[in-house]
ModelCIF file with pLDDT and N, C-alpha, C, O atoms, coordinates in Angstrom:
data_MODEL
#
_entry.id   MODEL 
#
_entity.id                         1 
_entity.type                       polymer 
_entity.pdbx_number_of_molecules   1 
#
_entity_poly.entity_id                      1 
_entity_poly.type                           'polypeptide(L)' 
_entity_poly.nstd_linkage                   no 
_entity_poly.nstd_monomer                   no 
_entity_poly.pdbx_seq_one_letter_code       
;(UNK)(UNK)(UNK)(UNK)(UNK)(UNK)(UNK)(UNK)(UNK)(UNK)(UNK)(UNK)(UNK)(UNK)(UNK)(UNK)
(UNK)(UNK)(UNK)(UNK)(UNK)(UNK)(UNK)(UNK)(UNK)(UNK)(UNK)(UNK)(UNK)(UNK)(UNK)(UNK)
(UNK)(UNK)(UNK)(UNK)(UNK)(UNK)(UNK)(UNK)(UNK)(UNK)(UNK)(UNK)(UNK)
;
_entity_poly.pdbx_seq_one_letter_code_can   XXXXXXXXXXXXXXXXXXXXXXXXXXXXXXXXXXXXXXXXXXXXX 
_entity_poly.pdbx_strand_id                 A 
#
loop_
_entity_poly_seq.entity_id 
_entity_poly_seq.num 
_entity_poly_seq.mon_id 
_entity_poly_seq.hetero 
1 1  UNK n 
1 2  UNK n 
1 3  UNK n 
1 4  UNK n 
1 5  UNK n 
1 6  UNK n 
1 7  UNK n 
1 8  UNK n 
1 9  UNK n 
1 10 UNK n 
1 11 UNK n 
1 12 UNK n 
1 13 UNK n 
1 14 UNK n 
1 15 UNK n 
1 16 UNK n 
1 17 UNK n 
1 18 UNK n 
1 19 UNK n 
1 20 UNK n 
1 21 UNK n 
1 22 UNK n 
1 23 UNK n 
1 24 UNK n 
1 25 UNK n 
1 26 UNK n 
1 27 UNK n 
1 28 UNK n 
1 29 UNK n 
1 30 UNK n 
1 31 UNK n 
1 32 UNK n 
1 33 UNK n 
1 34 UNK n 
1 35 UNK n 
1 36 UNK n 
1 37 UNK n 
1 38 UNK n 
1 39 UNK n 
1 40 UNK n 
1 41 UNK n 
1 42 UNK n 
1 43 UNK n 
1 44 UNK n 
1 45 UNK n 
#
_struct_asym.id          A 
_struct_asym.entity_id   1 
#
loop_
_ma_qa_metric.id 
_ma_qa_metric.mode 
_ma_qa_metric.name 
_ma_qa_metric.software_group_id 
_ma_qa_metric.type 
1 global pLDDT . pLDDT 
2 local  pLDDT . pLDDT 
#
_ma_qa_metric_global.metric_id      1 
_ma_qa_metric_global.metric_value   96.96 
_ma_qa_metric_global.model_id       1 
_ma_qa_metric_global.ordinal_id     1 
#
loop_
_ma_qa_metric_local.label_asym_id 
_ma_qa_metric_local.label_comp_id 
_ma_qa_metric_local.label_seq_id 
_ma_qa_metric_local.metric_id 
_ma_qa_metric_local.metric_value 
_ma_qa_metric_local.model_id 
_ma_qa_metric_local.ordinal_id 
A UNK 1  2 97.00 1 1  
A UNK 2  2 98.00 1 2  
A UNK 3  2 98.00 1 3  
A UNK 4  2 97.00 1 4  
A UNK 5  2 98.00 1 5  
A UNK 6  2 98.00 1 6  
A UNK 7  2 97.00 1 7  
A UNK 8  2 97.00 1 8  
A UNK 9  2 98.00 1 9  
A UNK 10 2 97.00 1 10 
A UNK 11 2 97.00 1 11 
A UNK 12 2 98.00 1 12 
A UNK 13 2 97.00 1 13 
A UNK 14 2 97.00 1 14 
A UNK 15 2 97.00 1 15 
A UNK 16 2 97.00 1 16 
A UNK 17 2 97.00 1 17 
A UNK 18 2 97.00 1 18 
A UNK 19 2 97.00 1 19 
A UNK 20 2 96.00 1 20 
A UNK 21 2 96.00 1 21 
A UNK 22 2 95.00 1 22 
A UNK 23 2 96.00 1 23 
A UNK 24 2 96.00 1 24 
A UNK 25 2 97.00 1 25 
A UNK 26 2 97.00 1 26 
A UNK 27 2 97.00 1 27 
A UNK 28 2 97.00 1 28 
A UNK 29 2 97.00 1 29 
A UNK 30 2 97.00 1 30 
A UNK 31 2 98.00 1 31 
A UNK 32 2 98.00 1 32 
A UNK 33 2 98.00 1 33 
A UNK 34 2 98.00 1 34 
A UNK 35 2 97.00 1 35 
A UNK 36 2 97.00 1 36 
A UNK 37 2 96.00 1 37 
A UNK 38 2 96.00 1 38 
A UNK 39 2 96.00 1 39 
A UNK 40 2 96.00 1 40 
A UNK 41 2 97.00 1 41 
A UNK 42 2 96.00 1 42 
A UNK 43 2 96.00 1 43 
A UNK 44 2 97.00 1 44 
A UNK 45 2 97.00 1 45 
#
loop_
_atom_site.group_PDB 
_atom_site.id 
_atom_site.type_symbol 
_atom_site.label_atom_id 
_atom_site.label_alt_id 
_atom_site.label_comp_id 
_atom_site.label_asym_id 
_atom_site.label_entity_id 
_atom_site.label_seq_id 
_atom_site.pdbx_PDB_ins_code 
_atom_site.Cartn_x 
_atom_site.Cartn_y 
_atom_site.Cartn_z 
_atom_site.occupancy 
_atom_site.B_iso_or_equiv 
_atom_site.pdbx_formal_charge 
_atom_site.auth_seq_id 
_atom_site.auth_comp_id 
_atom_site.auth_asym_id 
_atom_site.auth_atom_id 
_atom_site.pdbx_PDB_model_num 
ATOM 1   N N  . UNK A 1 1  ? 29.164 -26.294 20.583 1.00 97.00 ? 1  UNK A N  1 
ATOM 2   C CA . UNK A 1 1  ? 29.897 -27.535 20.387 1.00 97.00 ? 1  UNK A CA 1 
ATOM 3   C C  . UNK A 1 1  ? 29.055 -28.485 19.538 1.00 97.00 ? 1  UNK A C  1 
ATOM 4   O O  . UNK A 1 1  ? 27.850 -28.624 19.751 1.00 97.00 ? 1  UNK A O  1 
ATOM 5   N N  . UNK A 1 2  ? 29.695 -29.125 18.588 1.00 98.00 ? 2  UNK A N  1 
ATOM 6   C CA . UNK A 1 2  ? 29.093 -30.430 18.012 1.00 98.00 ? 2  UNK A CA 1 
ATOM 7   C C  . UNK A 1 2  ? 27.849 -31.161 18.344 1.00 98.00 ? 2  UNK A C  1 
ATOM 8   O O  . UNK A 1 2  ? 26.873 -31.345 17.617 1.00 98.00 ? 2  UNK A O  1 
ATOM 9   N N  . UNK A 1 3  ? 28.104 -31.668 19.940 1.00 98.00 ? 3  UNK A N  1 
ATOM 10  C CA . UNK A 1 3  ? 26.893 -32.171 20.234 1.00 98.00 ? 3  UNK A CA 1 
ATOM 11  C C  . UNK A 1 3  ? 25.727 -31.776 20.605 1.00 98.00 ? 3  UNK A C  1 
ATOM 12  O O  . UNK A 1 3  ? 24.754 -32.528 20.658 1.00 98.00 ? 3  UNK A O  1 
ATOM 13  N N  . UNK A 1 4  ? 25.702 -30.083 21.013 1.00 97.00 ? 4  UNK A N  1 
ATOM 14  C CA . UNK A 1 4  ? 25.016 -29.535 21.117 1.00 97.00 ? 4  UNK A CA 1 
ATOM 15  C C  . UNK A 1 4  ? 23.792 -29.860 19.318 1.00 97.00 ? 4  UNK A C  1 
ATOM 16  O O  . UNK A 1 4  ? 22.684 -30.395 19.266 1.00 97.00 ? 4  UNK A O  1 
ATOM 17  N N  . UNK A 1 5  ? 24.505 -29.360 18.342 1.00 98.00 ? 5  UNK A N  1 
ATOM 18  C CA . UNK A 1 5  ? 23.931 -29.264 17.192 1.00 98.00 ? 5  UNK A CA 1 
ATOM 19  C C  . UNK A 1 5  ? 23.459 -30.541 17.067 1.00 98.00 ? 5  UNK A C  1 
ATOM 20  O O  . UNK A 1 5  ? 22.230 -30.474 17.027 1.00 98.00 ? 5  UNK A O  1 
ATOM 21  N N  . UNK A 1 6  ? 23.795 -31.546 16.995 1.00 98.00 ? 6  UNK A N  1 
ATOM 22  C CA . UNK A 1 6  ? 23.457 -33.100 17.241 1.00 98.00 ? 6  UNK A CA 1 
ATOM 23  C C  . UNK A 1 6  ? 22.531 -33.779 18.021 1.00 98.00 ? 6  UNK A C  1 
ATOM 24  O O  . UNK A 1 6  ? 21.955 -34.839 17.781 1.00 98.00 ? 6  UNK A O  1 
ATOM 25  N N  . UNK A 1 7  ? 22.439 -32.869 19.213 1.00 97.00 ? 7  UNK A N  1 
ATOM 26  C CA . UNK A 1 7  ? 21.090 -33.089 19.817 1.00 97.00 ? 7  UNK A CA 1 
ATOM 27  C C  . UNK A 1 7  ? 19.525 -32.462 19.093 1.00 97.00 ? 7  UNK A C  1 
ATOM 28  O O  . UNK A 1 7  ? 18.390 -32.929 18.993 1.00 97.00 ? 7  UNK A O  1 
ATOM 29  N N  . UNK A 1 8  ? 20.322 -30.904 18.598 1.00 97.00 ? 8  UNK A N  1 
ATOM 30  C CA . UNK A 1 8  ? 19.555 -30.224 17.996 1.00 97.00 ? 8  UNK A CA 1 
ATOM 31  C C  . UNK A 1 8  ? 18.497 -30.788 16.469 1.00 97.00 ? 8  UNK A C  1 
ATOM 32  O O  . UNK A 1 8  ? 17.404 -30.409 16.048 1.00 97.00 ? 8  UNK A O  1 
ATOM 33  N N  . UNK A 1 9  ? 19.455 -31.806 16.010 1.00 98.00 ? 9  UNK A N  1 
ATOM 34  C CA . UNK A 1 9  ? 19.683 -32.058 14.976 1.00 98.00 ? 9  UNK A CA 1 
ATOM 35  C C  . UNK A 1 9  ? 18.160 -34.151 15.263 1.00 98.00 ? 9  UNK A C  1 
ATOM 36  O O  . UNK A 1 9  ? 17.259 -34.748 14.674 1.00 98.00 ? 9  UNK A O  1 
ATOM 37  N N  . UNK A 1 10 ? 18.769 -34.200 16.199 1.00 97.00 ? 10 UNK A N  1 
ATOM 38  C CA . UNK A 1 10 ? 17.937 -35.910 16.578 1.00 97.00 ? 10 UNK A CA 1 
ATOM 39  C C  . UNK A 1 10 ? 16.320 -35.019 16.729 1.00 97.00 ? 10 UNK A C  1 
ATOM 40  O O  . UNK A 1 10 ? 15.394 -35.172 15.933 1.00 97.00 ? 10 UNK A O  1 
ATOM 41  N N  . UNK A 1 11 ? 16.302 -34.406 17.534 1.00 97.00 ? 11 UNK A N  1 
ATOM 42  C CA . UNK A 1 11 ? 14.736 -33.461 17.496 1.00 97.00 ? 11 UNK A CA 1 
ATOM 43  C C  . UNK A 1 11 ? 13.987 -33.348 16.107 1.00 97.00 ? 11 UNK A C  1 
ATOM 44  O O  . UNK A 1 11 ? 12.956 -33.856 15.666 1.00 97.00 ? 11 UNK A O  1 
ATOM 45  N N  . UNK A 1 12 ? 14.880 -32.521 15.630 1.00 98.00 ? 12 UNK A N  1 
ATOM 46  C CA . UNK A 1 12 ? 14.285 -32.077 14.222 1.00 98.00 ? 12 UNK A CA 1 
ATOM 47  C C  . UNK A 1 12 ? 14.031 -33.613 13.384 1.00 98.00 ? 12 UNK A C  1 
ATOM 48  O O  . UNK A 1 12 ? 13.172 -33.513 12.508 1.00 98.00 ? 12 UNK A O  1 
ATOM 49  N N  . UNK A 1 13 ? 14.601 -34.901 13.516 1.00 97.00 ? 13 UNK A N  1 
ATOM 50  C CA . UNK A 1 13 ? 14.497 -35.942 12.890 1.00 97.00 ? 13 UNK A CA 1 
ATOM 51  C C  . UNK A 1 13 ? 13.207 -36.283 13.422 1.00 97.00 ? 13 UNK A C  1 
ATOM 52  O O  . UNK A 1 13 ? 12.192 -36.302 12.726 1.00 97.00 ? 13 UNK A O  1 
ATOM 53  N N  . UNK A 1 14 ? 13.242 -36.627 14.980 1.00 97.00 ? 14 UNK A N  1 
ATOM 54  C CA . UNK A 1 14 ? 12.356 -37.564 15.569 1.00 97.00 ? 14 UNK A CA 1 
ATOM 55  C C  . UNK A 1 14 ? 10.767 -36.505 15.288 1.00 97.00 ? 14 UNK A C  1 
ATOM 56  O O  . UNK A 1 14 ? 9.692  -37.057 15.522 1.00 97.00 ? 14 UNK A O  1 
ATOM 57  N N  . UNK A 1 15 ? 10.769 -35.211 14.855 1.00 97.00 ? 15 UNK A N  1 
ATOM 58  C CA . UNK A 1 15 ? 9.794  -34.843 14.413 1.00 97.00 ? 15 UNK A CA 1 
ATOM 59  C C  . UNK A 1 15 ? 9.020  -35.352 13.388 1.00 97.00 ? 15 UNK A C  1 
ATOM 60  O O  . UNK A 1 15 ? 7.855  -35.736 13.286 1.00 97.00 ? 15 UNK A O  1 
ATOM 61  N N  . UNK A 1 16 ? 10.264 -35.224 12.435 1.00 97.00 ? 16 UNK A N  1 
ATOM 62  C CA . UNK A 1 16 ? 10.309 -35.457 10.673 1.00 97.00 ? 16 UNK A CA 1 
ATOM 63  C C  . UNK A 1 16 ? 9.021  -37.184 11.201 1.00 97.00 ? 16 UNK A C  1 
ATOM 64  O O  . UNK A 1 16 ? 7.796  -37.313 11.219 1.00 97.00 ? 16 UNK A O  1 
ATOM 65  N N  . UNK A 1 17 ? 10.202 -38.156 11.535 1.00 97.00 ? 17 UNK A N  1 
ATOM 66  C CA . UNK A 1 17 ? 9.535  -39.560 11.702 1.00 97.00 ? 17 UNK A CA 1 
ATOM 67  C C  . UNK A 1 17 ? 8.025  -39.517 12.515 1.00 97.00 ? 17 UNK A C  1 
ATOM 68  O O  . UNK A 1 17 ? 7.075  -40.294 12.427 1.00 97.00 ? 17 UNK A O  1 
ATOM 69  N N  . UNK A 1 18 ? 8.202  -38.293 13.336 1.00 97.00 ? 18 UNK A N  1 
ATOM 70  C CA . UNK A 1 18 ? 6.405  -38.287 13.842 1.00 97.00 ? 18 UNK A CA 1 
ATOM 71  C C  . UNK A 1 18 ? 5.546  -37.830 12.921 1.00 97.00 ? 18 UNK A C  1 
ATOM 72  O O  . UNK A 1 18 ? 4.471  -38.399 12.730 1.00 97.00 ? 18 UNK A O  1 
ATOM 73  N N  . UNK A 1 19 ? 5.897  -36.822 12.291 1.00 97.00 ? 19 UNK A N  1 
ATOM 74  C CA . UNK A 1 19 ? 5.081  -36.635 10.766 1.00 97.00 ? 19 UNK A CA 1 
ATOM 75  C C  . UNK A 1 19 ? 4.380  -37.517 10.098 1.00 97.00 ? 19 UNK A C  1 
ATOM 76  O O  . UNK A 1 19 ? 3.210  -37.756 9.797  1.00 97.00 ? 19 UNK A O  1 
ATOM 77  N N  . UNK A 1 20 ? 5.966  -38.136 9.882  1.00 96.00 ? 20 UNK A N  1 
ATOM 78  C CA . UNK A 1 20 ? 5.702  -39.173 8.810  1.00 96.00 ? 20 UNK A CA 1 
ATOM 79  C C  . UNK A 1 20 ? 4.838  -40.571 8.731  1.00 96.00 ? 20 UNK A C  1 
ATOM 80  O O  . UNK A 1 20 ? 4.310  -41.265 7.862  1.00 96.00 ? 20 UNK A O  1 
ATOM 81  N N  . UNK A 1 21 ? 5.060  -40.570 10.566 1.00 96.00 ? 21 UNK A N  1 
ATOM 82  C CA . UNK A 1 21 ? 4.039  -41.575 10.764 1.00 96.00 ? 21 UNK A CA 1 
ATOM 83  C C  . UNK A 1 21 ? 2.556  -41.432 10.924 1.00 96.00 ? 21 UNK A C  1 
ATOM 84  O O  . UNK A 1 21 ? 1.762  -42.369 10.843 1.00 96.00 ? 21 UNK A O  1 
ATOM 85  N N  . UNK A 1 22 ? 2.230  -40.096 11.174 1.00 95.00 ? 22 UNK A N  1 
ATOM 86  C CA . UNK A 1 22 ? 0.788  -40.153 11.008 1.00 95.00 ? 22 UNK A CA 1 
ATOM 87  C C  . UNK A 1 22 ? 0.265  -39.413 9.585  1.00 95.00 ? 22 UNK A C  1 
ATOM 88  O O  . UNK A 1 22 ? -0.548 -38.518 9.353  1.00 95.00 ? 22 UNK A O  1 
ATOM 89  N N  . UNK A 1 23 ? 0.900  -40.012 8.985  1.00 96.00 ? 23 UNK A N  1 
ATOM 90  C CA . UNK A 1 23 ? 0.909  -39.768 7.150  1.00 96.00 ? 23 UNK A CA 1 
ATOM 91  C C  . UNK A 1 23 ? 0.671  -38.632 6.701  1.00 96.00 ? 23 UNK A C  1 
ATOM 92  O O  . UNK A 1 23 ? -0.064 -38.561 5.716  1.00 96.00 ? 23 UNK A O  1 
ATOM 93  N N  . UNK A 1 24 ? 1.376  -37.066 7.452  1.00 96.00 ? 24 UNK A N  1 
ATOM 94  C CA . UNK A 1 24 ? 1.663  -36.138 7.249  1.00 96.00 ? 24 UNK A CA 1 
ATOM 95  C C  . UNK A 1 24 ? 2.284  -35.780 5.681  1.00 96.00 ? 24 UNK A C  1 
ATOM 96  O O  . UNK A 1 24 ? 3.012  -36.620 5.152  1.00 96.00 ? 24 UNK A O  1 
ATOM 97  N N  . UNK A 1 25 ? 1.965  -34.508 4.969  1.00 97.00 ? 25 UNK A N  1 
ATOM 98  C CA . UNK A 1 25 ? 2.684  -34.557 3.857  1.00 97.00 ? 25 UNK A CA 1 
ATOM 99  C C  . UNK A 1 25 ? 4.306  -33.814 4.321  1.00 97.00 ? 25 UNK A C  1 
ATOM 100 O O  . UNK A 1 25 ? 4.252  -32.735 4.911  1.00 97.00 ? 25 UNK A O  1 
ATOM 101 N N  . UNK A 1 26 ? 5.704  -34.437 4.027  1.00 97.00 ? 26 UNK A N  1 
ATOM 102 C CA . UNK A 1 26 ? 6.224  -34.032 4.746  1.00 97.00 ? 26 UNK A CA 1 
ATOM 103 C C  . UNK A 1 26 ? 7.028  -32.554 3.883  1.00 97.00 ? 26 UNK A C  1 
ATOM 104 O O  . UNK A 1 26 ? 6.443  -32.270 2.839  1.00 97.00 ? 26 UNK A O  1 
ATOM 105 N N  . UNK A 1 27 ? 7.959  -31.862 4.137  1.00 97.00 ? 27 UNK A N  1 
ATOM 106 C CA . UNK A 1 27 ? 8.572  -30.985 3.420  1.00 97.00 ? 27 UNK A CA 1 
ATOM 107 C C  . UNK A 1 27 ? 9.359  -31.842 2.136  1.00 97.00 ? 27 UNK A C  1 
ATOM 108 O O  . UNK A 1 27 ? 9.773  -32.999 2.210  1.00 97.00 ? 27 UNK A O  1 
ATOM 109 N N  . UNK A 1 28 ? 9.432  -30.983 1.015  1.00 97.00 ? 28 UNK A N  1 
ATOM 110 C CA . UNK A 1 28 ? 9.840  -31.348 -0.405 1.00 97.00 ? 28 UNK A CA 1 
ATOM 111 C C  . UNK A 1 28 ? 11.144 -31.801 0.458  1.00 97.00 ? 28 UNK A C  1 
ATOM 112 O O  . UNK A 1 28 ? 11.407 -32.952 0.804  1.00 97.00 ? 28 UNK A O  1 
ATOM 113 N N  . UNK A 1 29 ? 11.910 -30.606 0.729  1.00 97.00 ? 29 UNK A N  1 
ATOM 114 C CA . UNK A 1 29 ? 13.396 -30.754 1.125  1.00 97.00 ? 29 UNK A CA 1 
ATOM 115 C C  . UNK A 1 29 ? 13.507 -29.835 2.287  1.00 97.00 ? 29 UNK A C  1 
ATOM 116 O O  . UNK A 1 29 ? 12.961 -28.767 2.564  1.00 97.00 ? 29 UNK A O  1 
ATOM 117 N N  . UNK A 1 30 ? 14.768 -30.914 3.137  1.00 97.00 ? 30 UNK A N  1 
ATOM 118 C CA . UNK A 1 30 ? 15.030 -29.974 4.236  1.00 97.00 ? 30 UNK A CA 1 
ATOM 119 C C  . UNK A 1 30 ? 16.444 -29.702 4.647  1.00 97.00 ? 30 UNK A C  1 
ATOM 120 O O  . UNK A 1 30 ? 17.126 -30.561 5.206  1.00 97.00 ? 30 UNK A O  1 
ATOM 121 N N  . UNK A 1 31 ? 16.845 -28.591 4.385  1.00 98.00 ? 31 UNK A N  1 
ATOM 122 C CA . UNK A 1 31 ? 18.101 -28.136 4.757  1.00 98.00 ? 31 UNK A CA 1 
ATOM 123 C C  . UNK A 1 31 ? 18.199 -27.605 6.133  1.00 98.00 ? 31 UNK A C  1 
ATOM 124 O O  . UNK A 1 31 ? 17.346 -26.975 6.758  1.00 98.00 ? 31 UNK A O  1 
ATOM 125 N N  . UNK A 1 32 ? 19.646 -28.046 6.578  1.00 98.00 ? 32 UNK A N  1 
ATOM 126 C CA . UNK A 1 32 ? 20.093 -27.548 8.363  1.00 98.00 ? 32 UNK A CA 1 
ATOM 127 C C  . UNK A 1 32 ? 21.123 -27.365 8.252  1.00 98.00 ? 32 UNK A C  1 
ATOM 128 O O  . UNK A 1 32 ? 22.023 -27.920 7.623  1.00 98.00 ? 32 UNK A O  1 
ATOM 129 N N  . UNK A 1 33 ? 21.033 -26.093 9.221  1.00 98.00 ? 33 UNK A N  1 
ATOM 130 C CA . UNK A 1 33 ? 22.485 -25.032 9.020  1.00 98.00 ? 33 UNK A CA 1 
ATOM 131 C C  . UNK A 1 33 ? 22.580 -24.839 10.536 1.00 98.00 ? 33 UNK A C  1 
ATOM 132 O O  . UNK A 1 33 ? 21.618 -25.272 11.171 1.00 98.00 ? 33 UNK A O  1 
ATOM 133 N N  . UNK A 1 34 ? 23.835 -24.112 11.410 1.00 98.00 ? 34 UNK A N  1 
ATOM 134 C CA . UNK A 1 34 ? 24.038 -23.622 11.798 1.00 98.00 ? 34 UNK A CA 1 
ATOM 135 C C  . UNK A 1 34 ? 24.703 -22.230 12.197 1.00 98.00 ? 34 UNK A C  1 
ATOM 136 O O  . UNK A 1 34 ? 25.877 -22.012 11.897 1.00 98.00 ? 34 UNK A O  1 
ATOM 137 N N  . UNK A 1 35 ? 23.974 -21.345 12.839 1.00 97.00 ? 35 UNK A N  1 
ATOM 138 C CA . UNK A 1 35 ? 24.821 -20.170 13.325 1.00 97.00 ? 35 UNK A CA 1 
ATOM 139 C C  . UNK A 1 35 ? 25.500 -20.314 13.282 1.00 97.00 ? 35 UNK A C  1 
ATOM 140 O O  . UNK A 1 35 ? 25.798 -21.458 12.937 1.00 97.00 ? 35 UNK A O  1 
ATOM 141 N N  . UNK A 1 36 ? 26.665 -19.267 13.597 1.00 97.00 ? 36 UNK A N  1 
ATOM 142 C CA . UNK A 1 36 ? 28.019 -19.213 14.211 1.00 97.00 ? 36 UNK A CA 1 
ATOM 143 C C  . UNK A 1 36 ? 28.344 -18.239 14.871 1.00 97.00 ? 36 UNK A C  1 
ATOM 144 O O  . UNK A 1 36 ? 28.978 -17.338 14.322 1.00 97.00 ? 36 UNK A O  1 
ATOM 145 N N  . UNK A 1 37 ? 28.165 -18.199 15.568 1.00 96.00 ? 37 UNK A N  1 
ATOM 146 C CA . UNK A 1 37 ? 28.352 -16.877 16.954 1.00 96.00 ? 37 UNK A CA 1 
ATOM 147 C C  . UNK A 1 37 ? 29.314 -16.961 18.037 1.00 96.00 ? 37 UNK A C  1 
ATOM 148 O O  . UNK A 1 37 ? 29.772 -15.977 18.617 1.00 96.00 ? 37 UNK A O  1 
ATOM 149 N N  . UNK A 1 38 ? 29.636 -18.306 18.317 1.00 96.00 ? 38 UNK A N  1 
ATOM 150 C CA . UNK A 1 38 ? 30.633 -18.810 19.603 1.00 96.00 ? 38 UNK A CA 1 
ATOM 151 C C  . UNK A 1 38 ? 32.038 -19.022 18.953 1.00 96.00 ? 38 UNK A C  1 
ATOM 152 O O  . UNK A 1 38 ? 32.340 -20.002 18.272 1.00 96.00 ? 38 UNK A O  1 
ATOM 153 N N  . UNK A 1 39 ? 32.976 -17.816 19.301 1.00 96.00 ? 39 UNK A N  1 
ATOM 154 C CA . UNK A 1 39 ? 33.974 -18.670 18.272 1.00 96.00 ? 39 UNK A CA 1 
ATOM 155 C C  . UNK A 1 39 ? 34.554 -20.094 18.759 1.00 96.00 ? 39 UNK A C  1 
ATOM 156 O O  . UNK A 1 39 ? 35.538 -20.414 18.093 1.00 96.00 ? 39 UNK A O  1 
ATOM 157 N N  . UNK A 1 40 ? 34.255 -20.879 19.589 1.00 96.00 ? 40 UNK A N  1 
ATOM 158 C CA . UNK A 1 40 ? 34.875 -22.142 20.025 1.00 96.00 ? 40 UNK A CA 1 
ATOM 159 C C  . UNK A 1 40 ? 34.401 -22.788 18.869 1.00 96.00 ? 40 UNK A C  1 
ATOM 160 O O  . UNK A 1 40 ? 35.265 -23.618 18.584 1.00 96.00 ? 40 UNK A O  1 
ATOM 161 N N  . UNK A 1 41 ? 33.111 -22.867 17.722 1.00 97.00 ? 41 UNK A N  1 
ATOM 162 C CA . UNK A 1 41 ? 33.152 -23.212 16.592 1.00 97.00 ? 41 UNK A CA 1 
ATOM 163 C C  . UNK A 1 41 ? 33.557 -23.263 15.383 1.00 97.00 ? 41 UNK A C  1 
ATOM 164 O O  . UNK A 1 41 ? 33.214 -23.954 14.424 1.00 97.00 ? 41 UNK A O  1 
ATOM 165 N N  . UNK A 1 42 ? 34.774 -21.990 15.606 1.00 96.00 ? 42 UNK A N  1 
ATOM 166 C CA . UNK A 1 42 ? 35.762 -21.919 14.793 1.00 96.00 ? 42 UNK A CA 1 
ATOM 167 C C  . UNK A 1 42 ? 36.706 -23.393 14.582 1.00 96.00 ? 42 UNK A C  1 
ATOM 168 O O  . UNK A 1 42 ? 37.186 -23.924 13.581 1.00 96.00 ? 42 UNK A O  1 
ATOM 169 N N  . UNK A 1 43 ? 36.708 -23.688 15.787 1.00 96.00 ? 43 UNK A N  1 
ATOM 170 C CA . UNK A 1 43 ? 38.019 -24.450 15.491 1.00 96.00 ? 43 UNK A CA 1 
ATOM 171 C C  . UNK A 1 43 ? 37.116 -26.425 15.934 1.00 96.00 ? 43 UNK A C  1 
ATOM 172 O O  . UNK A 1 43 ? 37.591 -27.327 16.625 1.00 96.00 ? 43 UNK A O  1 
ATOM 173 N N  . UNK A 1 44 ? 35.942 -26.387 15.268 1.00 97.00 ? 44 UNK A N  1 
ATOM 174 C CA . UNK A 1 44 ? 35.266 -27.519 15.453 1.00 97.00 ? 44 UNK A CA 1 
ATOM 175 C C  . UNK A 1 44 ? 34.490 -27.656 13.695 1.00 97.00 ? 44 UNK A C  1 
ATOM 176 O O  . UNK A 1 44 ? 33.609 -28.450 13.366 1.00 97.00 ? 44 UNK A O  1 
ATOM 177 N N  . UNK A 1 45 ? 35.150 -26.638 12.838 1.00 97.00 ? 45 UNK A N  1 
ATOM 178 C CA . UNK A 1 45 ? 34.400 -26.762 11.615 1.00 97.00 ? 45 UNK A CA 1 
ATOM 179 C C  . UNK A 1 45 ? 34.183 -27.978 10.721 1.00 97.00 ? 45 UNK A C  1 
ATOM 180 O O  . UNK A 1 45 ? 33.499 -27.881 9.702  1.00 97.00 ? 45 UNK A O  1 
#
């Protein structure tokens, strides 16, 4: 479900911002994808 990925998704940020604050070099670019394995995500595209 959505919020699942969304929670998934605040982590991977609040990392990014811990990085960034201890003046980490951070990634050029960052792309986020999800699986798709459950079809209940079929119909949440």
């Amino acid at each position: 479900e959505i919020p699942e990925f969304d929670r998934a998704r605040k982590l991977l940020d609040q990392e990014l911002e811990r990085a960034g604050g201890k003046g980490q070099t951070l990634p050029a670019q960052i792309r986020v994808g999800s699986m798709l394995e459950v079809p209940a995500l079929l119909y949440q595209l």
